[in-house]
N, C-alpha and C. Protein backbone atom coordinates (compact mmCIF):
# COMPACT_ATOMS: atom_id res chain seq x y z
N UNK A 1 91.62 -56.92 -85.20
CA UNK A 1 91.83 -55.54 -85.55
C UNK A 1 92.17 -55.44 -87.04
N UNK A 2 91.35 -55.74 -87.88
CA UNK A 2 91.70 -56.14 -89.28
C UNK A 2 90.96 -54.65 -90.29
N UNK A 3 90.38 -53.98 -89.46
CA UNK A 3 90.20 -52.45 -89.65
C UNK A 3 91.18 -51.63 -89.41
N UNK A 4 91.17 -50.17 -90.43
CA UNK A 4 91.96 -49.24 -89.86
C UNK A 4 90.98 -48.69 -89.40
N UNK A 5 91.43 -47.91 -88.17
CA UNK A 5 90.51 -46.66 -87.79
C UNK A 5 91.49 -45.20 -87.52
N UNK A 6 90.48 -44.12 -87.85
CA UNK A 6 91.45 -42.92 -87.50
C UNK A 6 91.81 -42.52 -86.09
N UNK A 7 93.15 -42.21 -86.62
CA UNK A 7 93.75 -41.76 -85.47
C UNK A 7 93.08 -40.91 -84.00
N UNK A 8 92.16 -40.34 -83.88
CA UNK A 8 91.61 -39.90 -83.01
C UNK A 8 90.82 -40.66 -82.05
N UNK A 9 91.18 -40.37 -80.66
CA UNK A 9 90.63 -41.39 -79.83
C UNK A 9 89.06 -41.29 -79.51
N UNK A 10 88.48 -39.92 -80.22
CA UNK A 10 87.27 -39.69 -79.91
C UNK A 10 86.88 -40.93 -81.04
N UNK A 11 86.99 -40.95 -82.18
CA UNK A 11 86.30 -42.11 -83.04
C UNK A 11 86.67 -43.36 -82.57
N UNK A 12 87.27 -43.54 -81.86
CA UNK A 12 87.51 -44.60 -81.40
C UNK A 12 86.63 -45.05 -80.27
N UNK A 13 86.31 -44.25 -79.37
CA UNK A 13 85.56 -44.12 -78.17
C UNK A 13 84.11 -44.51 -78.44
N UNK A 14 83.74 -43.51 -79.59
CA UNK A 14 82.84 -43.48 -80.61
C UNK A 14 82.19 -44.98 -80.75
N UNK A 15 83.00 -45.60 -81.64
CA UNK A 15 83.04 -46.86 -82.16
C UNK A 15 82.99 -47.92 -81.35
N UNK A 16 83.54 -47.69 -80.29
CA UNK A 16 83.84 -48.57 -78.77
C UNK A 16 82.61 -48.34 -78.30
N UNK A 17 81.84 -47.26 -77.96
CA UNK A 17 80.50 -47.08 -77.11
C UNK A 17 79.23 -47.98 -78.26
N UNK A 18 79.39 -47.96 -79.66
CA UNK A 18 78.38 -49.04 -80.11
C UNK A 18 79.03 -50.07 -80.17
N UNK A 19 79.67 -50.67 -79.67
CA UNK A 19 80.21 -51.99 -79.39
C UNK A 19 80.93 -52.48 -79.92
N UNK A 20 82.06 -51.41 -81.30
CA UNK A 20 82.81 -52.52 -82.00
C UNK A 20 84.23 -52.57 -81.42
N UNK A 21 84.32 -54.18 -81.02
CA UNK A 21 85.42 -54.37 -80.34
C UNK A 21 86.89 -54.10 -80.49
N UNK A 22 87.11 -54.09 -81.81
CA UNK A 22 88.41 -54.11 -82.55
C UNK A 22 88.72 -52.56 -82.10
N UNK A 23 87.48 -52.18 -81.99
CA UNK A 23 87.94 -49.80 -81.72
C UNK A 23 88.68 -49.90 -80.23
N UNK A 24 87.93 -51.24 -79.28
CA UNK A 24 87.72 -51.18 -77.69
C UNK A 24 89.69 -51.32 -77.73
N UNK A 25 89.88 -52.74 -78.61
CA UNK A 25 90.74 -53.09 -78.51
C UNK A 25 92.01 -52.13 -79.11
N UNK A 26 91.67 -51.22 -80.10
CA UNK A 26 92.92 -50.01 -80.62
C UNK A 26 93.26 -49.38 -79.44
N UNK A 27 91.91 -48.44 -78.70
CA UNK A 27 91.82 -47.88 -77.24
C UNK A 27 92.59 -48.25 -76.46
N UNK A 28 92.68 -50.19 -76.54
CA UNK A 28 93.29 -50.41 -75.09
C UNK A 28 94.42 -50.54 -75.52
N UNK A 29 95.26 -50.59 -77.23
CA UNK A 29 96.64 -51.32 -76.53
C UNK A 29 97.07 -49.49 -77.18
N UNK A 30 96.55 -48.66 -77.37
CA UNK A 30 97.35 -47.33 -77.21
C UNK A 30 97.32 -46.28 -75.60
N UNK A 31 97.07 -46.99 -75.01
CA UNK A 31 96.58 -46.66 -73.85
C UNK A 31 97.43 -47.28 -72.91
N UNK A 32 97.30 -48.82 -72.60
CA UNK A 32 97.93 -49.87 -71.72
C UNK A 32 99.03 -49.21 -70.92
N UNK A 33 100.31 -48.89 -72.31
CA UNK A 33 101.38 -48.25 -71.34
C UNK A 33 101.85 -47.74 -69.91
N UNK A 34 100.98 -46.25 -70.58
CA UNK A 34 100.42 -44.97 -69.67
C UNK A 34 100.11 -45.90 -68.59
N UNK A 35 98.73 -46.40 -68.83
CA UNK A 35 98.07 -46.91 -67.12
C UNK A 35 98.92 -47.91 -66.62
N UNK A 36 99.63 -48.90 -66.97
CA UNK A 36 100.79 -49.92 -66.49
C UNK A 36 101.61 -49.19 -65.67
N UNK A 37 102.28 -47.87 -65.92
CA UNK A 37 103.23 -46.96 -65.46
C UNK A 37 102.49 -46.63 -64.20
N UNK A 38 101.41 -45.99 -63.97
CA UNK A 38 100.37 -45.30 -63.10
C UNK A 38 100.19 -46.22 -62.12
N UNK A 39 99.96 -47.21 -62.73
CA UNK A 39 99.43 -48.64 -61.23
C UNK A 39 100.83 -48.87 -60.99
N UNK A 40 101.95 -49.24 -62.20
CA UNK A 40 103.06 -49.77 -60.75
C UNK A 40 103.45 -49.11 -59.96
N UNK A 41 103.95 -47.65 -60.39
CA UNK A 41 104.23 -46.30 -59.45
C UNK A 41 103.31 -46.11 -58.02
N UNK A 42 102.13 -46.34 -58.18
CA UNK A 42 101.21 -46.10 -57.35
C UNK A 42 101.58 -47.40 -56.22
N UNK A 43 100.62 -48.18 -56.96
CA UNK A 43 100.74 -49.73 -56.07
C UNK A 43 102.39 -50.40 -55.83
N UNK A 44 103.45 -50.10 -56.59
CA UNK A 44 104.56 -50.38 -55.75
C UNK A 44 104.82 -52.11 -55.45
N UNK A 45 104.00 -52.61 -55.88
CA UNK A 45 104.04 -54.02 -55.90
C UNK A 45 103.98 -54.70 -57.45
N UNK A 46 105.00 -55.24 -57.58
CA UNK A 46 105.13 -55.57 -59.20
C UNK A 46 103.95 -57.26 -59.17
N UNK A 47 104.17 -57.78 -58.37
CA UNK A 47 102.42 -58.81 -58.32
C UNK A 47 101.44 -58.24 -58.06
N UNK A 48 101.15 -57.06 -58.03
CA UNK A 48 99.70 -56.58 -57.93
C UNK A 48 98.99 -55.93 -59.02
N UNK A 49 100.52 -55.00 -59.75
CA UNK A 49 100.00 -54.40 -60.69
C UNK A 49 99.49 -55.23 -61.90
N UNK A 50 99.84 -56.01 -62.33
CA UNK A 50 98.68 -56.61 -63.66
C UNK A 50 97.38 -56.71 -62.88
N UNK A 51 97.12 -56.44 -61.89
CA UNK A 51 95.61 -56.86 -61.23
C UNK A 51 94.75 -55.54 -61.19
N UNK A 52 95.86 -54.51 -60.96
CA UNK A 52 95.01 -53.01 -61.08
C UNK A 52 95.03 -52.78 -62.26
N UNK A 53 95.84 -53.48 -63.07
CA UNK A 53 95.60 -52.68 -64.69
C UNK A 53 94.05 -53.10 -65.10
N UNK A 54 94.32 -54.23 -65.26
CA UNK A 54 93.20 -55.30 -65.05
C UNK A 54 91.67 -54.22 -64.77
N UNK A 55 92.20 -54.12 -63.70
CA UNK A 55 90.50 -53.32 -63.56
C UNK A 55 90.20 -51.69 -63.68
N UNK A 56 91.56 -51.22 -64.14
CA UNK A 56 91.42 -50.14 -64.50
C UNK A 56 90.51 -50.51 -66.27
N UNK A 57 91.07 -51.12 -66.54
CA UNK A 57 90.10 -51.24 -67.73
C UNK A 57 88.80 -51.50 -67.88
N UNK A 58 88.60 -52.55 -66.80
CA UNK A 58 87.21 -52.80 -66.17
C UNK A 58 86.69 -52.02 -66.48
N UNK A 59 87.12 -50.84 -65.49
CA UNK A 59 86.26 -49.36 -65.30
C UNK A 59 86.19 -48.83 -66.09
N UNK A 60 86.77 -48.85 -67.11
CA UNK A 60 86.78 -47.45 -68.47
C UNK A 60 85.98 -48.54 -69.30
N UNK A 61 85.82 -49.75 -69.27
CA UNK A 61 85.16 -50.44 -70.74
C UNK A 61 83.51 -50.50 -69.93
N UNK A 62 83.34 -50.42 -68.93
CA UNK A 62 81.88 -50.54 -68.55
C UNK A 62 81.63 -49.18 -68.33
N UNK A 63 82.15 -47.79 -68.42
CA UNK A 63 82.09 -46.40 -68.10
C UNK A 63 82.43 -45.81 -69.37
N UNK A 64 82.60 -46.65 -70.38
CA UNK A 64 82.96 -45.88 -71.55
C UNK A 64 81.24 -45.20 -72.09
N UNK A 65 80.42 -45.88 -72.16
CA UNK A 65 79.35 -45.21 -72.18
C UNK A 65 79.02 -43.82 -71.90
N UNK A 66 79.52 -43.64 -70.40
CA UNK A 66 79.38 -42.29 -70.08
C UNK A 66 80.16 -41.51 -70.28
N UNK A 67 81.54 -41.53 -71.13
CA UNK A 67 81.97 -40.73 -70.94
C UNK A 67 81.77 -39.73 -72.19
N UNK A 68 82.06 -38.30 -71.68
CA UNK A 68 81.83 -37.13 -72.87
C UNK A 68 82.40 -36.67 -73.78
N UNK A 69 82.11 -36.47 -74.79
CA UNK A 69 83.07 -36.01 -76.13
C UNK A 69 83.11 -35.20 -75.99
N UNK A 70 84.55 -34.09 -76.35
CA UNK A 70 84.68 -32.93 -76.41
C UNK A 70 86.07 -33.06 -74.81
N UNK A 71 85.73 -33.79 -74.29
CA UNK A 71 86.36 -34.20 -73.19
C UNK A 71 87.49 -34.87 -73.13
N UNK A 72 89.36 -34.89 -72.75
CA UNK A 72 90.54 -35.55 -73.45
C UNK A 72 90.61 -36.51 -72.31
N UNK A 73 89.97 -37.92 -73.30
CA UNK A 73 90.03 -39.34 -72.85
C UNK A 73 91.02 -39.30 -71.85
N UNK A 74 92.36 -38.94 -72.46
CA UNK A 74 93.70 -39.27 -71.63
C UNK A 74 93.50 -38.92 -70.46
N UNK A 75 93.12 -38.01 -70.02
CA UNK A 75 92.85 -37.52 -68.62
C UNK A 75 91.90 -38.32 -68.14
N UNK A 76 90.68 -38.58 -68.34
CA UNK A 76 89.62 -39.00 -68.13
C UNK A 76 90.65 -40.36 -67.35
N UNK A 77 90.91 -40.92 -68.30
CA UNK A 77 91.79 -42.48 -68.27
C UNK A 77 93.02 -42.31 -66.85
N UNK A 78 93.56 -41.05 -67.13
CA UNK A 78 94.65 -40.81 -65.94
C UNK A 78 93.85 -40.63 -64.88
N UNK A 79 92.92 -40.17 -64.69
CA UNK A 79 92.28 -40.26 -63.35
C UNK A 79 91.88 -41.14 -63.10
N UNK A 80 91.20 -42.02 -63.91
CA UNK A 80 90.15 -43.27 -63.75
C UNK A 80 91.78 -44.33 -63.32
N UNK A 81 92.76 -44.34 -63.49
CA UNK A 81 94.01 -45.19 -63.23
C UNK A 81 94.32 -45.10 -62.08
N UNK A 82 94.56 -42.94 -61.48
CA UNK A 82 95.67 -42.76 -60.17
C UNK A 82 94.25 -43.46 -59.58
N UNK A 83 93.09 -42.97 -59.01
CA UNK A 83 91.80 -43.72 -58.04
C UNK A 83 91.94 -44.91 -58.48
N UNK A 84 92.22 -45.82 -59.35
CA UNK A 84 91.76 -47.01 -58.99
C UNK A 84 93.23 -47.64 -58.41
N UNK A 85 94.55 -47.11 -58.65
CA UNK A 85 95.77 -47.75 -58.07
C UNK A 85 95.79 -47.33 -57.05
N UNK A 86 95.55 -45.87 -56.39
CA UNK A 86 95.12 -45.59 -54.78
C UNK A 86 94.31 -46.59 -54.10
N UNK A 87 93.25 -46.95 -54.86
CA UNK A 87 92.07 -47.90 -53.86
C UNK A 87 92.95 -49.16 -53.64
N UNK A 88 94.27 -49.60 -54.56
CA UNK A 88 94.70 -50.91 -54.82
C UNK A 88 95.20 -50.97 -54.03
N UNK A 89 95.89 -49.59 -53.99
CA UNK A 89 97.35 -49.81 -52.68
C UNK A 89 96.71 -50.00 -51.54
N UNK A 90 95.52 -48.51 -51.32
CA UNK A 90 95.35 -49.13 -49.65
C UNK A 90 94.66 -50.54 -49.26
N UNK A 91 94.45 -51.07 -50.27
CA UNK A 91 93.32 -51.97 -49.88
C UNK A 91 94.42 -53.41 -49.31
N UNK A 92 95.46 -53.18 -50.95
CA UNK A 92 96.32 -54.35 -50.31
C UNK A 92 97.88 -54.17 -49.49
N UNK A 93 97.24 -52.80 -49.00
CA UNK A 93 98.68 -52.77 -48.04
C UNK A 93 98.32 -52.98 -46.78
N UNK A 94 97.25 -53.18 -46.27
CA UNK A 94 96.42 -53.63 -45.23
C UNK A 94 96.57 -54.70 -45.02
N UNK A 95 96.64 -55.76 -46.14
CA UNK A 95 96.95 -57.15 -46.48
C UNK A 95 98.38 -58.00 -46.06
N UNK A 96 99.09 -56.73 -46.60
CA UNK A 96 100.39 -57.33 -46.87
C UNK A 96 101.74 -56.77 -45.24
N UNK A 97 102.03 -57.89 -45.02
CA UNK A 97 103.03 -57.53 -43.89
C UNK A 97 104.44 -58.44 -44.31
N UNK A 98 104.73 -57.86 -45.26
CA UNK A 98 106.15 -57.85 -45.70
C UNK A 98 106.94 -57.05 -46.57
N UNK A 99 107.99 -56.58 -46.75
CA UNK A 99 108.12 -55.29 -47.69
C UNK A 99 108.06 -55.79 -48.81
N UNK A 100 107.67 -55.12 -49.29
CA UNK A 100 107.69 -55.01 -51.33
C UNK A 100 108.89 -55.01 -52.15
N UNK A 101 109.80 -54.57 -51.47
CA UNK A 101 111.36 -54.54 -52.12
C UNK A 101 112.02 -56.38 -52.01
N UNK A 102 111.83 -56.78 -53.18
CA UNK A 102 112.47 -58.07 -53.13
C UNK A 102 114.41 -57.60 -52.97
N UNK A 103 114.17 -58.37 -51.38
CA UNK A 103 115.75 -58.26 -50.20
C UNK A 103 117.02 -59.61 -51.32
N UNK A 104 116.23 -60.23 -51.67
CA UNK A 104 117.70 -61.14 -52.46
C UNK A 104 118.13 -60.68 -53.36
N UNK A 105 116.99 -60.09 -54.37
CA UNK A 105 117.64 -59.17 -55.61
C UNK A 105 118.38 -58.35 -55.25
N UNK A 106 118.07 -57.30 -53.88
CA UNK A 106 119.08 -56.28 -53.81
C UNK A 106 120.37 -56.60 -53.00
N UNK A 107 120.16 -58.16 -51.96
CA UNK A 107 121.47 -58.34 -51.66
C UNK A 107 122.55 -59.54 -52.37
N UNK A 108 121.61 -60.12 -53.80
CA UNK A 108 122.61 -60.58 -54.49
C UNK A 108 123.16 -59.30 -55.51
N UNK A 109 122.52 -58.82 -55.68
CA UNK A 109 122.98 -57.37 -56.41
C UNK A 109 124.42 -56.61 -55.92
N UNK A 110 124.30 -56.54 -54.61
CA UNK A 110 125.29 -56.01 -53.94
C UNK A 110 126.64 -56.59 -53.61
N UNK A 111 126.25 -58.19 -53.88
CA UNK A 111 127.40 -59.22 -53.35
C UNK A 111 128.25 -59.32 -55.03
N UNK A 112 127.13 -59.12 -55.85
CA UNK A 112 128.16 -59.61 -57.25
C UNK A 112 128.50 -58.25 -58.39
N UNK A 113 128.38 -56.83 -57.35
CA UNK A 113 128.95 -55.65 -57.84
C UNK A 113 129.94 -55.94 -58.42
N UNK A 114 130.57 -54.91 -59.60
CA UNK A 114 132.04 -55.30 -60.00
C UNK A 114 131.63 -53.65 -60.35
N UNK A 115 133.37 -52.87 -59.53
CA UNK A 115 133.28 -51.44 -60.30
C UNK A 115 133.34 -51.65 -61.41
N UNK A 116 132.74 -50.39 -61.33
CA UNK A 116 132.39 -49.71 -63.02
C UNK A 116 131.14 -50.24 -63.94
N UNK A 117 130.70 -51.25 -63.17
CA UNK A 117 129.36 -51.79 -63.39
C UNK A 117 127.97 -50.89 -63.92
N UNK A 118 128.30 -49.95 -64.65
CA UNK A 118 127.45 -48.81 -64.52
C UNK A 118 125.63 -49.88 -64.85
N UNK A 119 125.55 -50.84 -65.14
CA UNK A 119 124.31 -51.23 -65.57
C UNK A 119 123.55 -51.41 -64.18
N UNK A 120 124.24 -51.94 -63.36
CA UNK A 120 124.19 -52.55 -62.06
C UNK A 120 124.12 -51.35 -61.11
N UNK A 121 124.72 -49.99 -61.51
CA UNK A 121 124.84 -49.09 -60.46
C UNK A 121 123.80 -48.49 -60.94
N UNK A 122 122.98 -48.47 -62.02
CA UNK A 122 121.62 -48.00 -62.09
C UNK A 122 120.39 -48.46 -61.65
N UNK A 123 120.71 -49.95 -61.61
CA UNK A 123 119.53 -50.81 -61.01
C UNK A 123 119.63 -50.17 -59.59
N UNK A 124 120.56 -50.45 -58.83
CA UNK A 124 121.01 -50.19 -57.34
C UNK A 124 119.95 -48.98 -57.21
N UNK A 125 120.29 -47.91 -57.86
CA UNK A 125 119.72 -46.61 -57.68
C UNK A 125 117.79 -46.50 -57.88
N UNK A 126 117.90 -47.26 -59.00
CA UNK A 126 116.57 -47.34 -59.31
C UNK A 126 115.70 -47.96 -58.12
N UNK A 127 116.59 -49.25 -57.44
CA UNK A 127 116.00 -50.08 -56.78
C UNK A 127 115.84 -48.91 -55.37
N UNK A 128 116.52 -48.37 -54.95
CA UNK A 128 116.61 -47.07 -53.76
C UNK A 128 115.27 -45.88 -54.34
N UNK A 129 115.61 -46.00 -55.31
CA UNK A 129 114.14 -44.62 -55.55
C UNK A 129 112.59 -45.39 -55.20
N UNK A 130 112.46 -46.68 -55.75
CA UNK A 130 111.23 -47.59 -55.38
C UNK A 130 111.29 -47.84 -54.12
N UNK A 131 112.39 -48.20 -53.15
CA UNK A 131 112.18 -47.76 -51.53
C UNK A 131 111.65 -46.79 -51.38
N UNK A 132 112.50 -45.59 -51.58
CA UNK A 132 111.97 -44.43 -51.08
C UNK A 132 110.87 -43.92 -51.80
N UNK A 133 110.60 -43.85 -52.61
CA UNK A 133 108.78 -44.27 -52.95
C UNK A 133 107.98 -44.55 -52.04
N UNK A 134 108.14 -45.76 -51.60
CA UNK A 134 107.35 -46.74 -51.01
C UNK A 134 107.10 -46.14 -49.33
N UNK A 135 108.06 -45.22 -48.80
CA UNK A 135 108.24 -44.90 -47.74
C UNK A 135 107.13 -43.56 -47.39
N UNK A 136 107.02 -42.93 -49.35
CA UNK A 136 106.17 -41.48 -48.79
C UNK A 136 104.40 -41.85 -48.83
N UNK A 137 103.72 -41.31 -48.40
CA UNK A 137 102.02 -41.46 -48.24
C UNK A 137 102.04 -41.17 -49.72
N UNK A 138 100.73 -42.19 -49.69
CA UNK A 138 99.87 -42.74 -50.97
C UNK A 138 99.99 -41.61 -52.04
N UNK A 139 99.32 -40.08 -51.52
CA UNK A 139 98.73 -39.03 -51.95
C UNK A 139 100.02 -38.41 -52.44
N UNK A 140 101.47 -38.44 -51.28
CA UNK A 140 102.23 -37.54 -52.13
C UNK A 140 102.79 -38.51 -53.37
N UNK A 141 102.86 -39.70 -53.14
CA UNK A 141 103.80 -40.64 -54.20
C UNK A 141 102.56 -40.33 -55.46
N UNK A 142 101.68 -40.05 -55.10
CA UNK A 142 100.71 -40.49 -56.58
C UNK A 142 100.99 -38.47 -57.17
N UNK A 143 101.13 -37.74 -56.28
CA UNK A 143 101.24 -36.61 -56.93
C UNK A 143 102.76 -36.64 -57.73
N UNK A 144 103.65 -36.82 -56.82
CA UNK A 144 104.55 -37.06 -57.75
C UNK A 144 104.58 -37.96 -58.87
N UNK A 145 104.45 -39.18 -58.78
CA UNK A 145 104.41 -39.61 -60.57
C UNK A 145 103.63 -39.29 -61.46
N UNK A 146 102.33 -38.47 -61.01
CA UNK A 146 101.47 -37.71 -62.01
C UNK A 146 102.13 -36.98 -62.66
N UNK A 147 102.81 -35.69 -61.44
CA UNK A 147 103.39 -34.84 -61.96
C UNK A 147 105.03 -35.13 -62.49
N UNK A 148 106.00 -35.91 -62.10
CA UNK A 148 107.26 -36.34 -62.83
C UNK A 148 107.39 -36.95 -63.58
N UNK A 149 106.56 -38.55 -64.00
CA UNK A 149 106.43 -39.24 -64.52
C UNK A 149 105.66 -39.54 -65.55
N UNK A 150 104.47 -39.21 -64.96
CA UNK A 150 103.25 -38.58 -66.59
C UNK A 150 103.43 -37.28 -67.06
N UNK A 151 103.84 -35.94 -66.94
CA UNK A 151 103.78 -34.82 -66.98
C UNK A 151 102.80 -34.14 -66.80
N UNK A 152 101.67 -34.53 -66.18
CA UNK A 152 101.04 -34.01 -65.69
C UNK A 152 100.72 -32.45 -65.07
N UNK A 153 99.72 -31.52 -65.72
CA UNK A 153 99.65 -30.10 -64.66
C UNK A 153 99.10 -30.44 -63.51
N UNK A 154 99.88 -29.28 -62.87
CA UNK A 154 98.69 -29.45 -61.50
C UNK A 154 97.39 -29.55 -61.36
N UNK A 155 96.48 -28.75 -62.14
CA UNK A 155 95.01 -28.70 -62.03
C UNK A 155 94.67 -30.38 -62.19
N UNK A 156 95.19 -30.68 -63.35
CA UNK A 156 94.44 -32.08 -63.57
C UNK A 156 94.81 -33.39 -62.85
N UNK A 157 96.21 -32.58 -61.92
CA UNK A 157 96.27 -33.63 -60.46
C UNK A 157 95.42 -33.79 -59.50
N UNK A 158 95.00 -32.18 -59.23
CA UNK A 158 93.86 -31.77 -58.39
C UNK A 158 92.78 -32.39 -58.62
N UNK A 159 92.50 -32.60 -59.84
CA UNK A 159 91.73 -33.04 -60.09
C UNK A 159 91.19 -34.85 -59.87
N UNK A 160 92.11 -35.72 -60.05
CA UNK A 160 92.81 -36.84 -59.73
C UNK A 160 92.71 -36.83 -58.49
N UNK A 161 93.01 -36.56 -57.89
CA UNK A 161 93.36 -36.56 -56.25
C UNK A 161 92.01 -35.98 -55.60
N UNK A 162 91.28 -35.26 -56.04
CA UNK A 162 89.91 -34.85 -55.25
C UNK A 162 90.34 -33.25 -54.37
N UNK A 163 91.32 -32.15 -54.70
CA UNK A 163 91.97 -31.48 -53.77
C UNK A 163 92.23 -30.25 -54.42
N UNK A 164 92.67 -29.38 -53.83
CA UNK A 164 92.88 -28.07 -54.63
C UNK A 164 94.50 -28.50 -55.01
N UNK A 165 94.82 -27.17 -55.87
CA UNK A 165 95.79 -27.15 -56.92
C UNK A 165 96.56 -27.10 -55.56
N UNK A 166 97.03 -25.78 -54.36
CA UNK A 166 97.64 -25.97 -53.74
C UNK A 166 98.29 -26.99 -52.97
N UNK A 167 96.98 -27.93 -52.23
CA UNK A 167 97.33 -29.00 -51.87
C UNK A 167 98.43 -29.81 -52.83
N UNK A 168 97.99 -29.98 -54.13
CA UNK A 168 99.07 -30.99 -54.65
C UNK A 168 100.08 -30.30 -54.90
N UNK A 169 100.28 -28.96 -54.35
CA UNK A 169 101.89 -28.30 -54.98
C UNK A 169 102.52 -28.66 -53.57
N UNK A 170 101.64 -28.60 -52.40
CA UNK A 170 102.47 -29.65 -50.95
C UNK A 170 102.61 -30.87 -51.22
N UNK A 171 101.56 -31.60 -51.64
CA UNK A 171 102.11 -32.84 -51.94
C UNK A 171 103.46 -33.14 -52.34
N UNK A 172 103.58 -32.47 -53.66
CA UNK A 172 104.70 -32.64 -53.87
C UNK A 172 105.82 -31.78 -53.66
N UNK A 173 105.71 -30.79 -53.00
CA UNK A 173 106.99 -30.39 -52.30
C UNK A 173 107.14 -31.06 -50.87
N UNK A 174 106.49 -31.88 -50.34
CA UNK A 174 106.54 -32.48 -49.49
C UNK A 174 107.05 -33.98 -49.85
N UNK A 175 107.00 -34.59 -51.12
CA UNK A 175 107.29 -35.58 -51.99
C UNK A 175 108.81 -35.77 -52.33
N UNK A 176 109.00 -34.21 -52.64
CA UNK A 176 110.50 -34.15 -52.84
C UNK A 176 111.63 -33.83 -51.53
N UNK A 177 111.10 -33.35 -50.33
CA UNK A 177 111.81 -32.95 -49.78
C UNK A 177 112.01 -34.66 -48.86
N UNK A 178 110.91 -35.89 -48.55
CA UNK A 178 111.28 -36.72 -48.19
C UNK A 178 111.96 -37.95 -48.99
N UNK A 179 111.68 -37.21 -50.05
CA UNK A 179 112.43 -38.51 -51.30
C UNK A 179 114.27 -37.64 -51.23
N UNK A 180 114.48 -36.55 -51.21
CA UNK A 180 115.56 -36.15 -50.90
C UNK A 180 116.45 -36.44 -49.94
N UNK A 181 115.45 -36.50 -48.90
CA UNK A 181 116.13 -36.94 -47.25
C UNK A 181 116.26 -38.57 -47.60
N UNK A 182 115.14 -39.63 -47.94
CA UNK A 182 115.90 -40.44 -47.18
C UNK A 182 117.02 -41.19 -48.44
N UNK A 183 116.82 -40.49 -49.90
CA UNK A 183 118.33 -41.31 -51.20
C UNK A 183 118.89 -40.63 -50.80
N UNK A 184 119.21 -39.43 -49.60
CA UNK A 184 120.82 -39.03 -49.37
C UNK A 184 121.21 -40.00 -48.75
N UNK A 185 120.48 -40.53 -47.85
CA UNK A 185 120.99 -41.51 -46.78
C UNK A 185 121.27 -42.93 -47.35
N UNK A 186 120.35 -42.88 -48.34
CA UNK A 186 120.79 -44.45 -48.82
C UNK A 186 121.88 -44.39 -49.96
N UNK A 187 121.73 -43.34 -50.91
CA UNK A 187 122.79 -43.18 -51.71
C UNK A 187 124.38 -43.31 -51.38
N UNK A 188 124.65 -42.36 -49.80
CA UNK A 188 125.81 -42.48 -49.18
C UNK A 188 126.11 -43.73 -48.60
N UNK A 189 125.77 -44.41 -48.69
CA UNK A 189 125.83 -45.74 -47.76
C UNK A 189 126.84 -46.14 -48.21
C-alpha cells in the first residue's frame, strides 16, 4: 500500500474492480472492523468468526465487479456480512452440540470475584448479554445488532433480512422484550 488513494470508497472500489490490489487492500482494512463486529454478534462463536469474516470478503472481492456506483458500499458490505453470518450460524449450529459460552471462564470468573471488582463485574455482564444473545432466533439477534450495534435504520435492515420494515420493528421488539426477560433473571442471581 505504498500509494495514497482518496478518501472515498467509490475510488477505491473503482480501482479495486481494475485490479489494483493495494485499493482491494485500503477497502479491506477500512472495512474489516464493521464486518468482524457483524459475524461475531451474529455467529456467537468466537472460533467461527475469523471463518465468516473470511468469506465475507470472499464475497465482496469476487462481487466487487458488480457492484454499483452511486450505491453506499457500506450497506452493500452490511448486508453482504448480516447473510453471510446468518448462513454461518445456521449452518454451524446444526454442527455444534455444545454451548458456545466457554463454562470455565465464567466459573473461574465467579470463583476469583473480589468486590468492587468493577473490571470483572463487566465481563460477568457482558458474558450474560452473549448468553442471552445466543438464546434469541437468528433473525431477531441479527436485527438487533444491526439496529443497536451498527446503527443501522430500519429500511436497510429490511433490507438485510429480506422483510418488510415492520417485520424488523417485531424483530426487535421481540429482541428486547426476551433479552429483558431472561438478564433479569440472570442479572439477579
Amino acid at each position: 500500500m505504498n500509494r495514497e488513494y482518496p478518501v472515498s470508497d467509490e475510488a477505491l472500489i473503482k480501482a479495486a474492480q481494475r485490479g489494483d490490489r493495494d485499493a482491494a487492500a485500503w477497502l479491506y482494512s477500512r472495512h474489516v472492523d464493521r464486518v468482524h463486529r457483524i459475524c461475531y454478534r451474529i455467529v456467537m462463536d468466537p472460533s467461527q468468526v475469523q471463518d465468516c469474516v473470511q468469506e465475507v470478503w470472499l464475497k465482496v472481492f469476487r462481487n466487487l465487479g458488480r457492484f454499483r456506483s452511486g450505491r453506499s458500499f457500506a450497506a452493500w458490505l452490511n448486508t453482504v456480512a448480516a447473510n453471510t453470518a446468518i448462513d454461518f450460524y445456521r449452518k454451524y449450529t446444526r454442527q455444534r452440540n455444545h454451548p458456545d459460552v466457554d463454562e470455565t471462564y465464567v466459573k473461574a470468573s465467579v470463583a476469583d470475584k473480589q468486590p468492587g471488582n468493577q473490571q470483572l463485574d463487566k465481563a460477568l455482564v457482558q458474558q450474560q448479554i452473549q448468553e442471552a444473545l445466543q438464546e434469541i432466533s437468528v433473525n431477531q439477534r441479527t436485527a438487533f445488532v444491526l439496529r443497536y450495534f451498527e446503527n443501522m435504520p430500519t429500511a436497510e435492515i429490511a433490507r438485510v433480512l429480506g422483510c418488510g420494515e415492520g417485520t424488523v420493528r417485531v424483530h426487535i421488539c421481540r429482541s428486547l422484550l426476551a433479552l429483558r426477560a431472561k438478564l433479569a433473571g440472570k442479572l439477579n442471581q
